[in-house]
Protein backbone atom coordinates (compact mmCIF):
# COMPACT_ATOMS: atom_id res chain seq x y z
CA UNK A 1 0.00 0.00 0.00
CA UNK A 2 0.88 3.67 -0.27
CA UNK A 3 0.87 5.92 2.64
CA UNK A 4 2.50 9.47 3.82
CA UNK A 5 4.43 8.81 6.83
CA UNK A 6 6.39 11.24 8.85
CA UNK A 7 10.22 10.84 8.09
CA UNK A 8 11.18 10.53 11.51
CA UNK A 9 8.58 7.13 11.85
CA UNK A 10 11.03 5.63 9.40
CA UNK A 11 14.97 4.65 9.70
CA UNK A 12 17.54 3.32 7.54
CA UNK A 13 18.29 -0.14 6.69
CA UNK A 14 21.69 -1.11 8.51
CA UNK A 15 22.54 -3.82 5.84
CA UNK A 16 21.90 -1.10 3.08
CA UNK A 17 24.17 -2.59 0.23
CA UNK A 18 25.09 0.84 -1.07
CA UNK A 19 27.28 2.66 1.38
CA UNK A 20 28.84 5.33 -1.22
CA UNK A 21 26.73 8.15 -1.30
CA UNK A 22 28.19 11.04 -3.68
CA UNK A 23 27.88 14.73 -1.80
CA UNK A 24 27.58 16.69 -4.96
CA UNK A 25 24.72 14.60 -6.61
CA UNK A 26 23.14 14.57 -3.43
CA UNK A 27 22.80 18.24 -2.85
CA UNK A 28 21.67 18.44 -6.33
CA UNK A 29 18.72 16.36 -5.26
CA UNK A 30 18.45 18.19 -1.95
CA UNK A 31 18.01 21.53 -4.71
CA UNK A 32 15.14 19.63 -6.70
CA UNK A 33 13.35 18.00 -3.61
CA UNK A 34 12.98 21.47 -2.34
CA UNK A 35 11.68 23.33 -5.77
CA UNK A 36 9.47 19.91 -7.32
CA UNK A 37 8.99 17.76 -3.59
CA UNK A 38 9.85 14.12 -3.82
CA UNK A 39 8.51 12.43 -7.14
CA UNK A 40 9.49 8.89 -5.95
CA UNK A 41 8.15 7.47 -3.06
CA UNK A 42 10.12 5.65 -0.90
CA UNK A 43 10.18 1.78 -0.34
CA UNK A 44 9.60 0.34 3.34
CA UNK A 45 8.63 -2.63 5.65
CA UNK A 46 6.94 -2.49 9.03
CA UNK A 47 9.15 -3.32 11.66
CA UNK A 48 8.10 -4.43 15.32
CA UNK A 49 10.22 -3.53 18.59
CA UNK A 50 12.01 -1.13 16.37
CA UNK A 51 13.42 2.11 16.87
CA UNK A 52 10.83 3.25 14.41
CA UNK A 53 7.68 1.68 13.10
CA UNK A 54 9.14 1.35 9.51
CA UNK A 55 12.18 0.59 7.95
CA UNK A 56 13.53 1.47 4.29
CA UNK A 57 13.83 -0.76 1.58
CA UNK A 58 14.77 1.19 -1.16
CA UNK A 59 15.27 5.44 -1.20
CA UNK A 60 17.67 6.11 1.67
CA UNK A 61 19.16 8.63 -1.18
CA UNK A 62 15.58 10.20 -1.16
CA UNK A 63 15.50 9.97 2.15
CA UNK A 64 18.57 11.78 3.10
CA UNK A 65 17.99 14.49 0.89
CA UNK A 66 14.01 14.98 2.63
CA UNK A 67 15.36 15.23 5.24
CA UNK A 68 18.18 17.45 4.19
CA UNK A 69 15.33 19.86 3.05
CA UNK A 70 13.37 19.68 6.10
CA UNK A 71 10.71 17.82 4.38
CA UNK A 72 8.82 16.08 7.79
CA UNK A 73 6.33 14.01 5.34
CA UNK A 74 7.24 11.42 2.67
CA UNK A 75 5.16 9.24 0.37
CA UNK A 76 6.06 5.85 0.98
CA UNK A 77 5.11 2.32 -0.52
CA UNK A 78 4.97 0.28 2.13
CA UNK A 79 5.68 -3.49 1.85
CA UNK A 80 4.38 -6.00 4.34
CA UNK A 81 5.49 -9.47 5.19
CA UNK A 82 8.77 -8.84 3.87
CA UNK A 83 11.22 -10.14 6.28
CA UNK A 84 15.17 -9.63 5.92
CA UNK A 85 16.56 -11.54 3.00
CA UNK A 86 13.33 -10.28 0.80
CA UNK A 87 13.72 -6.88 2.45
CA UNK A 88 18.05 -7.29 0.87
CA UNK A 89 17.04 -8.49 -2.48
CA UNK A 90 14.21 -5.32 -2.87
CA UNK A 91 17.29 -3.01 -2.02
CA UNK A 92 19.70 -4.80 -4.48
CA UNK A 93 17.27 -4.39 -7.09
CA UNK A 94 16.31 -0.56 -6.68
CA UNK A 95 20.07 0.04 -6.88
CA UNK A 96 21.83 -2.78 -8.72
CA UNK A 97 21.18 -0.46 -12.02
CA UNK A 98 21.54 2.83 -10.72
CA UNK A 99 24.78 4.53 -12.14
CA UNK A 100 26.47 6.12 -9.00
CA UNK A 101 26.28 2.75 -7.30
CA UNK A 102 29.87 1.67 -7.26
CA UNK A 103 31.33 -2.07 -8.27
CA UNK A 104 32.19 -2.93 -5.17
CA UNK A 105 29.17 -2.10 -3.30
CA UNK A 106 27.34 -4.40 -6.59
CA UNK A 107 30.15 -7.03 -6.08
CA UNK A 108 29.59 -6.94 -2.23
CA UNK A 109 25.42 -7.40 -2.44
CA UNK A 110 25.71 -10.10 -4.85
CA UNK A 111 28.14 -11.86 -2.28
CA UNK A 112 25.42 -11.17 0.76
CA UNK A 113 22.99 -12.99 -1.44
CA UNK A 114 25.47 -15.92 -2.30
CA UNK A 115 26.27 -16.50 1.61
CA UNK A 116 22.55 -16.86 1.97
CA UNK A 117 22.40 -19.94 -0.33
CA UNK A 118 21.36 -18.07 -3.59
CA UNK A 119 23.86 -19.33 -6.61
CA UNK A 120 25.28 -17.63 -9.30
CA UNK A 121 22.65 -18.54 -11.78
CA UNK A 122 19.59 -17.33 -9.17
CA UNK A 123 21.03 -13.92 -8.75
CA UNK A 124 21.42 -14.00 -12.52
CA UNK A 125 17.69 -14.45 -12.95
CA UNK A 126 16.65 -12.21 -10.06
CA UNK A 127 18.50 -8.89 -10.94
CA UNK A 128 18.29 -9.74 -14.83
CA UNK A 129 22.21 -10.04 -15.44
CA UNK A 130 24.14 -12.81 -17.01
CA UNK A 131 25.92 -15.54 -14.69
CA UNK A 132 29.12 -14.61 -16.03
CA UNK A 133 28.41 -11.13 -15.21
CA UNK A 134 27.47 -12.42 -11.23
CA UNK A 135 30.96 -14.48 -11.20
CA UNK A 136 32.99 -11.75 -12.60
CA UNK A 137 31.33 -8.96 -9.95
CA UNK A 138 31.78 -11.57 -6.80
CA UNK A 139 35.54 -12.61 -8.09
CA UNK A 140 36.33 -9.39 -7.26
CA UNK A 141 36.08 -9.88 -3.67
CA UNK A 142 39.66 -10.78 -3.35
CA UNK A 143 40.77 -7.39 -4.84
CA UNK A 144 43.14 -5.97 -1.81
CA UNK A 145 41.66 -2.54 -0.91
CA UNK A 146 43.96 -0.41 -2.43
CA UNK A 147 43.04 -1.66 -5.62
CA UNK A 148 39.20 -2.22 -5.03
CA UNK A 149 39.26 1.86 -4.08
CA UNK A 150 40.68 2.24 -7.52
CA UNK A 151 38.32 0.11 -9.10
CA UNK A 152 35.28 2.10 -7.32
CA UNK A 153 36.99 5.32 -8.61
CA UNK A 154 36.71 4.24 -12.22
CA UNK A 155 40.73 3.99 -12.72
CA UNK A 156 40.52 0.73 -13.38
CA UNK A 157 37.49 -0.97 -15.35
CA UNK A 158 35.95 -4.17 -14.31
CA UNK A 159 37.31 -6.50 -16.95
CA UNK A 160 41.16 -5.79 -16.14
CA UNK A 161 40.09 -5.46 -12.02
CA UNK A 162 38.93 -9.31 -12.49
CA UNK A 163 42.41 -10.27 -14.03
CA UNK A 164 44.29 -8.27 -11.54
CA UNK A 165 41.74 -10.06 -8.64
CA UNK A 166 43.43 -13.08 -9.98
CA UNK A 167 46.78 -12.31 -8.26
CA UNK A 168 48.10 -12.30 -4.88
CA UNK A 169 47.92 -9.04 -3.00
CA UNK A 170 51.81 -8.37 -4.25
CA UNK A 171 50.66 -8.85 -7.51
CA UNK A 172 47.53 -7.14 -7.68
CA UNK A 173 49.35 -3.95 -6.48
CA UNK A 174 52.05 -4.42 -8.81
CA UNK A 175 50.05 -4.64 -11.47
CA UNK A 176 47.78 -1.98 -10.85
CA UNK A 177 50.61 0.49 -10.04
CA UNK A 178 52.06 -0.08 -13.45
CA UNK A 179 48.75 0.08 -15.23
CA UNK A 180 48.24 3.48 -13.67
CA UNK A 181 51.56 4.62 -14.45
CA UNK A 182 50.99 4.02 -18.31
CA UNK A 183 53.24 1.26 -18.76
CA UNK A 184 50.70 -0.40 -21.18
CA UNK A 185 49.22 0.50 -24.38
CA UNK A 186 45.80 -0.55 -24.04
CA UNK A 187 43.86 -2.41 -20.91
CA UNK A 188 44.73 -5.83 -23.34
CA UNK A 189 48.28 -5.60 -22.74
CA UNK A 190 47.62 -4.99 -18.33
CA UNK A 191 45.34 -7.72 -19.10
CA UNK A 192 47.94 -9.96 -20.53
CA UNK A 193 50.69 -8.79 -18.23
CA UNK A 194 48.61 -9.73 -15.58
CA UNK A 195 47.95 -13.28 -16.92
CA UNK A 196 52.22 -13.39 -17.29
CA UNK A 197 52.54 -12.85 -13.26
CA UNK A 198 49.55 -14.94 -12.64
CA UNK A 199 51.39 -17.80 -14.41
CA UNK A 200 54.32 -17.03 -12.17
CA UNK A 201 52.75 -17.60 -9.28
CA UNK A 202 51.44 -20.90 -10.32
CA UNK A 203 54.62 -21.92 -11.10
CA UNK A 204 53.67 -22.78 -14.83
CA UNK A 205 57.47 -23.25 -16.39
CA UNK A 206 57.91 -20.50 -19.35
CA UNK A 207 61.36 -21.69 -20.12
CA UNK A 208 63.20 -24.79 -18.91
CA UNK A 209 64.41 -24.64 -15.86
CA UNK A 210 67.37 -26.98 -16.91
CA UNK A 211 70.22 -25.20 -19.80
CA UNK A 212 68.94 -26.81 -22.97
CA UNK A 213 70.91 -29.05 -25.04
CA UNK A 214 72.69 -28.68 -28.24
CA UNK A 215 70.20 -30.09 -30.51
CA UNK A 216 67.42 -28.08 -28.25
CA UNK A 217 69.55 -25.01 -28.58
CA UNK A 218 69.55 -25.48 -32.61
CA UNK A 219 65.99 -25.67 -33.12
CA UNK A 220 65.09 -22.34 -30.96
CA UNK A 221 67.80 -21.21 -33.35
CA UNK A 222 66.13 -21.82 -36.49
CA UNK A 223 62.65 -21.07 -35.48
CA UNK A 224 63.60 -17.58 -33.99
CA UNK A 225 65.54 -17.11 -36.96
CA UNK A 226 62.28 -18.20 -38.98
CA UNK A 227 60.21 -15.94 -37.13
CA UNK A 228 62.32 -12.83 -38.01
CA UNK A 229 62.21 -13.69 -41.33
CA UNK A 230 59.01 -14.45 -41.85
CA UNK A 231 58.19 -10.67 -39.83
CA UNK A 232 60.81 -9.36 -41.85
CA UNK A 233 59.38 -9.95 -45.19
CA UNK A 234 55.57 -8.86 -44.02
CA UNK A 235 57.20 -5.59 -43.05
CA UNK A 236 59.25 -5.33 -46.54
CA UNK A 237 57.26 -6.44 -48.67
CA UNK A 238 53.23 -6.85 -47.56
CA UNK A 239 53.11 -3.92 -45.39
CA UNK A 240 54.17 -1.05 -48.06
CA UNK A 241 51.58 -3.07 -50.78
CA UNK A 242 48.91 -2.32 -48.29
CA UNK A 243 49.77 1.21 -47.64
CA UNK A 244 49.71 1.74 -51.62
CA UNK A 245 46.21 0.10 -51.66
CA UNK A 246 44.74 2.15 -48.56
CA UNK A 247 46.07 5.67 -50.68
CA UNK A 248 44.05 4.39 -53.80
CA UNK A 249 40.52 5.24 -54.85
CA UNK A 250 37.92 3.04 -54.16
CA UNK A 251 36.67 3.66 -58.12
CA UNK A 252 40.01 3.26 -59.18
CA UNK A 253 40.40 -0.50 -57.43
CA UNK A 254 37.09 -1.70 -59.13
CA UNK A 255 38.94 -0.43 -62.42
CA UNK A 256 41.68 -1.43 -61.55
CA UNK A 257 41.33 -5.40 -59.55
CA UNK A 258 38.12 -6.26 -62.26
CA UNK A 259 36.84 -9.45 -61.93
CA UNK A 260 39.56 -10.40 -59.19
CA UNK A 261 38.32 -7.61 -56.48
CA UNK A 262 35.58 -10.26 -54.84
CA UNK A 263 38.97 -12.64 -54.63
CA UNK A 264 41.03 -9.87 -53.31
CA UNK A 265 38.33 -8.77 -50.75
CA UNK A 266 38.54 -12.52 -49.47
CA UNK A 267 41.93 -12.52 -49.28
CA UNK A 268 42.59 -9.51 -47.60
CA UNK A 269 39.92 -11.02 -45.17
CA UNK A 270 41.87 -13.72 -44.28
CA UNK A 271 44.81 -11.32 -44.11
CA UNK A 272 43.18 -9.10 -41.52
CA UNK A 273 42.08 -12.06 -39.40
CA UNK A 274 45.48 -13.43 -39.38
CA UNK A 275 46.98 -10.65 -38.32
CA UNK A 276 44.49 -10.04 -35.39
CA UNK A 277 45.62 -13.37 -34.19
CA UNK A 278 48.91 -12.83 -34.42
CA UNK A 279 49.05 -9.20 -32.93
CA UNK A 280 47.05 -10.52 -29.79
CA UNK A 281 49.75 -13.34 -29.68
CA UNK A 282 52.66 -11.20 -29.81
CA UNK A 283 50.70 -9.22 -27.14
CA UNK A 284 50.57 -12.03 -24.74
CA UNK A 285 53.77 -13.11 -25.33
CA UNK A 286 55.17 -9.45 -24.22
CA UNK A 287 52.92 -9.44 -21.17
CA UNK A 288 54.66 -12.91 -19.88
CA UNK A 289 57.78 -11.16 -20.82
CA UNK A 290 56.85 -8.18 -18.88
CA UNK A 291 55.47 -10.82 -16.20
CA UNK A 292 58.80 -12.50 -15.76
CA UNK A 293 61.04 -9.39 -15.73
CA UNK A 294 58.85 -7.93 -13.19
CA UNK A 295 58.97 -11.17 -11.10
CA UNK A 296 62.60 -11.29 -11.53
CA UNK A 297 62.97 -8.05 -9.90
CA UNK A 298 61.23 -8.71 -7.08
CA UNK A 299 62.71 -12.09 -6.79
CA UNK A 300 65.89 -10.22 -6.52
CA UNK A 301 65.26 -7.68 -4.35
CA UNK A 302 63.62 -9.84 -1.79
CA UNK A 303 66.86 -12.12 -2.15
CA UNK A 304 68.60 -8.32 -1.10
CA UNK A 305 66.31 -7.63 1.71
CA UNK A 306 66.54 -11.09 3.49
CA UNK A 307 70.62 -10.64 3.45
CA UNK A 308 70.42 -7.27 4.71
CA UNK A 309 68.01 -8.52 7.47
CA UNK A 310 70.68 -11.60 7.99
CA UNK A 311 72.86 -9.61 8.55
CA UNK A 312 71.40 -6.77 10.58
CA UNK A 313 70.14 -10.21 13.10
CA UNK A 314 73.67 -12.10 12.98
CA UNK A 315 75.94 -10.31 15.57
CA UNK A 316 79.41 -9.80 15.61
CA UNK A 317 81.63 -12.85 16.81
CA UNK A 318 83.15 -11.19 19.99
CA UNK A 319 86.73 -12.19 21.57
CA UNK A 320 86.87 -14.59 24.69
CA UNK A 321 88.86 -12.87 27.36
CA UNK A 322 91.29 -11.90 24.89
CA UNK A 323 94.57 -10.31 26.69
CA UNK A 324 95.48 -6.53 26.87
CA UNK A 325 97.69 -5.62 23.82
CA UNK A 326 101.11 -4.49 25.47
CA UNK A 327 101.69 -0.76 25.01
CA UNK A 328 104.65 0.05 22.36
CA UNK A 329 107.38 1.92 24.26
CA UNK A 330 109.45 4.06 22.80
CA UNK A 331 113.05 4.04 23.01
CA UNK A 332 116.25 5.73 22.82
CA UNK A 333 118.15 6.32 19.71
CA UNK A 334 121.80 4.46 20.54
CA UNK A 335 124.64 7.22 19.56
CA UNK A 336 126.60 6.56 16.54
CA UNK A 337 130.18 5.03 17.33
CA UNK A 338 132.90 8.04 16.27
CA UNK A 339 135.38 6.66 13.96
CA UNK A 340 138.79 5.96 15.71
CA UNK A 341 141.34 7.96 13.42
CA UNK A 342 144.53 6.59 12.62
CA UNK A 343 148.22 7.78 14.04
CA UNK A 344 149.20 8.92 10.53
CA UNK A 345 145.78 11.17 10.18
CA UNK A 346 146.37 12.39 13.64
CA UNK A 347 150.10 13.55 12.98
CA UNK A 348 149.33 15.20 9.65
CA UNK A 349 146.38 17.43 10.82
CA UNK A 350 149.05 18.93 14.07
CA UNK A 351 151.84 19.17 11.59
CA UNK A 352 148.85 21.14 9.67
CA UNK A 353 148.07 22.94 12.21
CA UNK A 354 151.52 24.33 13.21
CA UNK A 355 153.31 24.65 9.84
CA UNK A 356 150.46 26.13 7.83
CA UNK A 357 150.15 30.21 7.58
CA UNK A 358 146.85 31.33 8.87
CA UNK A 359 145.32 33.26 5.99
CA UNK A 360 144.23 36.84 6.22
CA UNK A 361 141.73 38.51 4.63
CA UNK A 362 143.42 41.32 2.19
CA UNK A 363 141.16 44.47 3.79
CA UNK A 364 142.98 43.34 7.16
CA UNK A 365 146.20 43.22 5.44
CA UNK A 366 145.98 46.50 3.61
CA UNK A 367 145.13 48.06 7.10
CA UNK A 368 147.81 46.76 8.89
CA UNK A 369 150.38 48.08 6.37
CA UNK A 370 148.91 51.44 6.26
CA UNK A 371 149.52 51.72 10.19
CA UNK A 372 153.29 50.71 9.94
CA UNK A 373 154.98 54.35 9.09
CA UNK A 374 153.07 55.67 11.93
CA UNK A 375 154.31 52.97 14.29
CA UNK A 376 157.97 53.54 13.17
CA UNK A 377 157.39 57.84 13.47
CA UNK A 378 155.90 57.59 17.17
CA UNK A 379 158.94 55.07 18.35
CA UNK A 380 161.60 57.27 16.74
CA UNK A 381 160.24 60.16 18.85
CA UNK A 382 160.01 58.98 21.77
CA UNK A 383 163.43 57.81 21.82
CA UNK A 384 164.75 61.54 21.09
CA UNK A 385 163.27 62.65 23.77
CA UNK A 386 164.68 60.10 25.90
């Protein structure tokens, strides 16, 4: 039935499966509840021994924003006899399509319902999705929250967030962190790169883990030598034939092919389909190349963590008791022995001593000549006056 009912006779549904609600859109319906009222009634159950005598289904949005306005009285259609699982699925449905309801909160609901008993297939049926769609939503459950906050923000989209659920919560970041970064072309390639380091972790072997053998080493010889031919001549050769055709005239290729053109069409069909393949296989095979470079890396710096942390634990071997080191003392420098000189060196430097004339300097000698005359003239007169 439909009744108005006071907004404060009615509370909010505690196991509400949408718990994002986004403050913009939801003054913009504050703005229109107050200038039109509320166009949509609200959905709720009777409740006893409640805080209130109803309960919403559906419209806590609506809701909000009444209240927001300082609306006191809502239309409601209430629904009786609908206990708490029926009451769930009612509020899954009014918001399962909506647009601002976010991934998660869709992935979460369907997961509620799947607890309960409900399979993949009945949720299908109820909320008028496929079953793959269901499994996809509740594999991403295991997203670590990081990543499932970057899934509800739209940075990544729901097909690559299910390969990247895949992983283990090393992984998932890894990946995700690299996809947001721009390492990748197109959400194929994270998808594929994600696929590598999922094959990592299960251990699948990519190359042999023993060196192969001669004969083992010739064939991977001629086949990657086949392979770079074979791209070689498609880049030579078939690539600048189609970029002639692609420059031509559509007139001027019916003129020109004739009666061959339905051939040609085919042909290029097969062409294109080939190459499709091909591409997405050389796509794949750079994402498990990315894969295992990116798992080498970590490989390696764990290996560089857990000897740093070795280390860091594993103390120093210390001494036992070990004895003072004696203190260096430093000593005397002995005097050099003096040469004993021989009789015949002795008597040669005191006959040298005695026989040889001292040398004068010739400003002494030219002095001492000059005061001679005077010497003789002051004796001389001192004797006459004697």
């Amino acid at each position: 039935m439909f009744a108005d009912l006071a907004i404060d006779q009615i509370t909010p549904n505690p196991d509400q499966p949408r718990k994002f609600f986004d403050e913009a859109k939801h003054k913009e319906l504050i703005g229109s509840i107050k200038e039109n009222g509320l166009l949509q009634p609200v959905v709720v159950r009777p409740v006893e021994g409640g805080e209130t005598p109803y309960q919403l289904i559906a419209g806590e949005r609506r809701w909000r924003a009444c209240k927001a306005a300082g609306i006191t009285t809502v239309p409601a259609h209430v629904i009786k006899g609908a206990d708490d699982e029926k009451a769930y699925v009612l509020g899954i449905a009014e918001n399962v399509g909506r647009e601002d309801m976010t991934i998660m909160e869709e992935a979460g609901a369907y997961a509620d319902l799947a607890a309960a008993g409900w399979t993949p297939e009945k949720i299908a049926k109820q909320f008028g999705k496929t079953e793959t769609h269901i499994k996809w939503r509740l594999g991403l459950l295991t997203l670590r929250p990081e990543v499932a906050e970057m899934v509800d923000k739209g940075q990544i989209k729901p097909n690559l967030a299910w390969h990247v659920a895949q992983l283990n919560p090393a992984n998932q970041m890894v990946a995700a962190t690299r996809y947001l970064r721009g390492d990748f072309d197109s959400e194929a390639e994270a998808q594929h790169f994600a696929n590598g380091l999922k094959m990592m972790e299960a251990q699948t072997s990519l190359t042999n883990e023993k060196a192969p053998d001669a004969e083992e080493q010739e064939k991977r010889k001629k086949a990657k030598a086949k392979a770079k031919d074979g791209l070689g001549k498609a880049e030579e050769i078939l690539l600048p034939l189609l970029e002639d055709l692609a420059e031509k005239k559509p007139e001027d290729l019916a003129v020109i092919l004739g009666d061959d053109l339905e051939r040609h069409v085919r042909v290029v069909g097969r062409i294109y389909s080939q190459v499709q393949m091909v591409r997405n296989l050389l796509s794949k095979a750079q994402g498990i190349q990315r894969a295992m470079s990116a798992d080498f890396n970590r490989k390696a710096l764990e290996v560089q963590q857990e000897a740093k942390a070795q280390k860091k634990a594993t103390p120093e071997p210390a001494a036992k008791n070990p004895a003072p080191k004696p203190v260096p003392v430093a000593r005397k420098a002995a005097p050099k022995p003096q040469a004993k000189e021989a009789p015949a060196s002795r008597a040669r430097a005191a006959a040298k001593s005695t026989s040889a004339p001292v040398k004068v300097p010739a400003q002494k000698r030219a002095a001492t000549k000059a005061a001679e005359p005077a010497a003789v003239a002051k004796s001389e007169a001192t004797a006459a006056a004697k």
